[in-house]
Protein backbone atom coordinates (compact mmCIF):
# COMPACT_ATOMS: atom_id res chain seq x y z
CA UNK A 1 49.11 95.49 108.09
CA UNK A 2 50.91 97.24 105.29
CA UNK A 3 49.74 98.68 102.20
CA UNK A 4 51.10 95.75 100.09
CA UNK A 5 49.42 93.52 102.67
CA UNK A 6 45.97 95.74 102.71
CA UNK A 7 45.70 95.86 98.70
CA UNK A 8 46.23 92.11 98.57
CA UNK A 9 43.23 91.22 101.29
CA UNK A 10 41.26 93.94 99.00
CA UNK A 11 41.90 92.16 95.91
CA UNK A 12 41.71 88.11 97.10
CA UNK A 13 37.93 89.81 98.97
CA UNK A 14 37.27 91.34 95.65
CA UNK A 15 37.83 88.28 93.62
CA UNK A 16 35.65 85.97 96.71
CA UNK A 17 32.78 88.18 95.11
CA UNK A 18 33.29 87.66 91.86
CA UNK A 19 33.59 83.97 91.95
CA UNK A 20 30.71 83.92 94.28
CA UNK A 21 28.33 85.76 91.88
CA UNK A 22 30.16 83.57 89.29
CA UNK A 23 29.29 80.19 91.14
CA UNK A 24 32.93 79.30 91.54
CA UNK A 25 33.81 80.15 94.91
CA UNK A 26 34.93 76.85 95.78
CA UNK A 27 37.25 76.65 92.80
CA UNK A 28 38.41 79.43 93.30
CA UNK A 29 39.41 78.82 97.21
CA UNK A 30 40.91 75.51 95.42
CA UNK A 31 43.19 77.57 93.46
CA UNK A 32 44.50 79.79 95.87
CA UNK A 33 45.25 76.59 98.24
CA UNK A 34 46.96 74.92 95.48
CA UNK A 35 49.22 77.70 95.14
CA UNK A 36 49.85 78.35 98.24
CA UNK A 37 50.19 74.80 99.59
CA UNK A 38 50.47 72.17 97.02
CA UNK A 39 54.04 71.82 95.35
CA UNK A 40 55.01 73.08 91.99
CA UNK A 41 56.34 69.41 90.49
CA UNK A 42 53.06 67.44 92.31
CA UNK A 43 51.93 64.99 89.73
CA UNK A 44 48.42 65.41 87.99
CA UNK A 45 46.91 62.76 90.06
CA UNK A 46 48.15 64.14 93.46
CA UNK A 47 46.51 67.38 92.21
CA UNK A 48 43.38 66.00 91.09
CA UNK A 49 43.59 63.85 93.94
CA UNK A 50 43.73 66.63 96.45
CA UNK A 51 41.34 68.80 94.26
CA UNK A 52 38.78 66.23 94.80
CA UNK A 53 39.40 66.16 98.85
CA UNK A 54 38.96 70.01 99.12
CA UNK A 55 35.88 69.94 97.14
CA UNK A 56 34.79 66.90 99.44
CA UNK A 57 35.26 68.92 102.33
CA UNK A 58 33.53 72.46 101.10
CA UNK A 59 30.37 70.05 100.61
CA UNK A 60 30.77 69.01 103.71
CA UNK A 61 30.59 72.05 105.59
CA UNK A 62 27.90 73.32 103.31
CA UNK A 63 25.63 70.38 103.74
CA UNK A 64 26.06 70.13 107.16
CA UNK A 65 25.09 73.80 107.44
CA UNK A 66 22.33 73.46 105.93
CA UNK A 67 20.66 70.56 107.93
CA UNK A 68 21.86 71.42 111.39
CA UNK A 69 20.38 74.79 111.19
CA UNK A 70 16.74 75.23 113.14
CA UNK A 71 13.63 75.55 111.10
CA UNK A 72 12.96 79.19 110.32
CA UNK A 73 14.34 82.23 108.71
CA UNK A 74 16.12 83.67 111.91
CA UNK A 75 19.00 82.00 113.52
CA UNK A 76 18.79 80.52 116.95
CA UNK A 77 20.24 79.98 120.19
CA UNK A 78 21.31 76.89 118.92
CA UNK A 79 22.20 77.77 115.56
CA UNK A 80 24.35 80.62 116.86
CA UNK A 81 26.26 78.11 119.03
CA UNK A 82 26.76 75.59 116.17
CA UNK A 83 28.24 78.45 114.29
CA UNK A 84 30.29 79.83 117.00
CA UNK A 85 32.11 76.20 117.60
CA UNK A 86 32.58 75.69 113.44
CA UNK A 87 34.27 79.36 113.33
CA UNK A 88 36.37 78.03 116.18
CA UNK A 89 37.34 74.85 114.84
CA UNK A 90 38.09 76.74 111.04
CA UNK A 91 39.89 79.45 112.86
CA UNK A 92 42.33 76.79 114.39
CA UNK A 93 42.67 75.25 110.82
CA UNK A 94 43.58 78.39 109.18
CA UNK A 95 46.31 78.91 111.85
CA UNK A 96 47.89 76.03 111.21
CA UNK A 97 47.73 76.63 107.41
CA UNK A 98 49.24 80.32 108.19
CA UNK A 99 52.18 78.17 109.67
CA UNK A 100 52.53 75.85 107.00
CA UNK A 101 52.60 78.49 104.52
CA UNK A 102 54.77 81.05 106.34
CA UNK A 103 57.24 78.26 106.22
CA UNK A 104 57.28 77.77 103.08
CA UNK A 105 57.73 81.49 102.89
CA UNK A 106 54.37 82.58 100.77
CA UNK A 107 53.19 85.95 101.62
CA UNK A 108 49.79 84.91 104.27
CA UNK A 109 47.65 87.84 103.24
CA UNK A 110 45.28 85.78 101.71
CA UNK A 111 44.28 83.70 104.41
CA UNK A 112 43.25 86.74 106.51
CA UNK A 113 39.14 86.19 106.63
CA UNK A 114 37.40 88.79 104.93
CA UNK A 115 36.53 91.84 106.79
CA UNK A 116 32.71 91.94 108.40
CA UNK A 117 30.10 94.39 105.91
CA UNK A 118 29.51 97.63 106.68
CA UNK A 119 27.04 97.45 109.70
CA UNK A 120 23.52 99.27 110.06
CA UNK A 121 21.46 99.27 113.06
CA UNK A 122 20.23 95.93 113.33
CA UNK A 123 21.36 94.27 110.17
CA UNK A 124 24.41 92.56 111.08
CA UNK A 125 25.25 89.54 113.58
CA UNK A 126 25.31 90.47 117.59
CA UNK A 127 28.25 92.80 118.95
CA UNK A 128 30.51 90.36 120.71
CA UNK A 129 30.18 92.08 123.78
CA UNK A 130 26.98 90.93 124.22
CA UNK A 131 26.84 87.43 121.98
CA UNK A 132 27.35 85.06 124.96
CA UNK A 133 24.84 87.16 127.34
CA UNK A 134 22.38 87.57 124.79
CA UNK A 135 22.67 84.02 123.81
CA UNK A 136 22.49 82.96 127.65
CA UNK A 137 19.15 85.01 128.47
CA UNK A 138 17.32 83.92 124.76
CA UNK A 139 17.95 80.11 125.85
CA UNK A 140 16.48 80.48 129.06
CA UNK A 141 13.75 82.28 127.63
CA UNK A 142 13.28 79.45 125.11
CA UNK A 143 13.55 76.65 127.93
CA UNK A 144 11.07 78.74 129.71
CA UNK A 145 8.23 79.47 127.98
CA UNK A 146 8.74 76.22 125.46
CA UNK A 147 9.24 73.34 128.12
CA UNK A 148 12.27 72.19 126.58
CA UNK A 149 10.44 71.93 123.59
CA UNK A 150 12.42 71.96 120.29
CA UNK A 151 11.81 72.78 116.50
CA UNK A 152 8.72 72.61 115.38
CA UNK A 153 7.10 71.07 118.62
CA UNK A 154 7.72 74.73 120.27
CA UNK A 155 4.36 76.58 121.03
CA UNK A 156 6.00 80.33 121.63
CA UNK A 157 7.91 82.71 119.61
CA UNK A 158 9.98 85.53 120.84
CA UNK A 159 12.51 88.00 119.48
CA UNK A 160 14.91 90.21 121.87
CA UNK A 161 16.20 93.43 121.00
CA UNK A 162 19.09 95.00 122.73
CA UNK A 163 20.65 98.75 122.70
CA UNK A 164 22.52 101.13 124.47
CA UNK A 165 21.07 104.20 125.90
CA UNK A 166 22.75 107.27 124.35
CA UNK A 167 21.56 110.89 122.62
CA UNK A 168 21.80 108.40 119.23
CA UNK A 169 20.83 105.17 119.54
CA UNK A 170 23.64 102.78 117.66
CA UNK A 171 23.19 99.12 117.34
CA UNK A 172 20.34 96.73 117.50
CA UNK A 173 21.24 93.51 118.26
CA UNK A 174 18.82 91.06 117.55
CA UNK A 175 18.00 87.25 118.66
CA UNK A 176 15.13 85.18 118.11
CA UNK A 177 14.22 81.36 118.47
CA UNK A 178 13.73 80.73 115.49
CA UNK A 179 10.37 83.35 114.86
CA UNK A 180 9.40 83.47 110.90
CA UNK A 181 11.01 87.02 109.86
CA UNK A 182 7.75 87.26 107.91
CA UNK A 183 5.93 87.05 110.62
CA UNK A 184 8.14 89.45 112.74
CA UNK A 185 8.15 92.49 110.11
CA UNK A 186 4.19 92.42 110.71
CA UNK A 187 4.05 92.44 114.03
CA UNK A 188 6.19 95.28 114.69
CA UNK A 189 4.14 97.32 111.72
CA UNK A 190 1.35 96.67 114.03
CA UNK A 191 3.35 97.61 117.62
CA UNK A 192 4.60 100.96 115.94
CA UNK A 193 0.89 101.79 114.67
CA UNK A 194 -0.28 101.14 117.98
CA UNK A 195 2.55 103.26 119.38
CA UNK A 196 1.71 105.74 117.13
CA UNK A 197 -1.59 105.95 117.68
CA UNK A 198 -1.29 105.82 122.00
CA UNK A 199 -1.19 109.15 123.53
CA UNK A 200 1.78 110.21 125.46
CA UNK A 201 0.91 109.40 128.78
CA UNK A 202 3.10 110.68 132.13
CA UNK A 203 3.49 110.17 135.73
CA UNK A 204 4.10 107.69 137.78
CA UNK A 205 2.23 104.52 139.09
């Protein structure tokens, strides 16, 4: 990427927050897709037309978002799929936008995705190293101890933690089915007193 590129993607991630805070995200998307893809001498109703059709389609995707999603405050096997396959299918869209704008020769820099946040230990979405396997072994552990069992109707929580071994421990990644985060922040206050409060035992059984 060069530095004209880089200061753009800084600048059109920049302005996402803005609007965001701003509640105008989706006009502001809107405007950058008009200029980008929506010629210069299009009539006012062909604007407001399409204007109306990307706004139809951002509701969309945020409705449908919000009602597939699993009951509870952590995402899911599930819910982690769903968003997996929507990523996919916007990632093919914005290809095919990158071509449709490279050909009308429009610098693409703003249809780069914005980069991920600065990550701490656990508070940022599974390394993608170990997405698919972690996602693989929490669905078999929610088949397992839940029947089949889905939403509500489930009788067993669980939340799995994964790390590498290492002098300093890096990443946590974290999956749950669906466990109140609520919940989960009291129970390991409890686990760590109890740690805490066990004496350091060795040996071997």
């Amino acid at each position: 990427m060069s530095n004209d590129e880089e200061r753009a993607h800084e600048i059109a991630t920049e302005l996402t927050k803005r609007f965001t805070n701003e509640g105008k995200l989706v006009e502001a998307g809107w405007a950058a897709f008009r200029h980008l893809v929506v010629p210069a001498d299009a009539s006012d109703v062909q604007r407001d037309e399409m204007r109306f059709a990307f706004f139809a389609g951002a509701e969309h995707l945020f409705t449908s978002m919000m009602s597939m999603l699993d009951p509870g405050e952590d995402p899911t096997t599930a819910d982690l799929s769903r968003m997996d396959k929507l990523a996919e299918e916007l990632a093919q869209f914005r290809e095919n936008l990158r071509g449709r704008v490279q050909a009308a020769g429009r610098p693409p820099s703003m249809l780069r995705p914005p980069p991920p946040p600065e990550q701490r230990i656990g508070d940022a979405p599974i390394e993608q190293e170990y997405r698919n396997m972690m996602q693989g072994v929490a669905h078999a552990l929610d088949d397992t101890f839940n029947k089949g069992a889905k939403g509500a109707d489930r009788k067993v929580g669980f939340v799995l933690l994964l790390f590498e071994f290492g002098e300093a421990m890096g990443r946590c990644n974290y999956i749950s089915n669906g466990a109140d985060r609520r919940d989960i922040v009291t129970m390991f206050k409890e686990q760590i007193k109890r740690f805490e409060g066990q004496p350091e035992m060795k040996g071997s059984a």
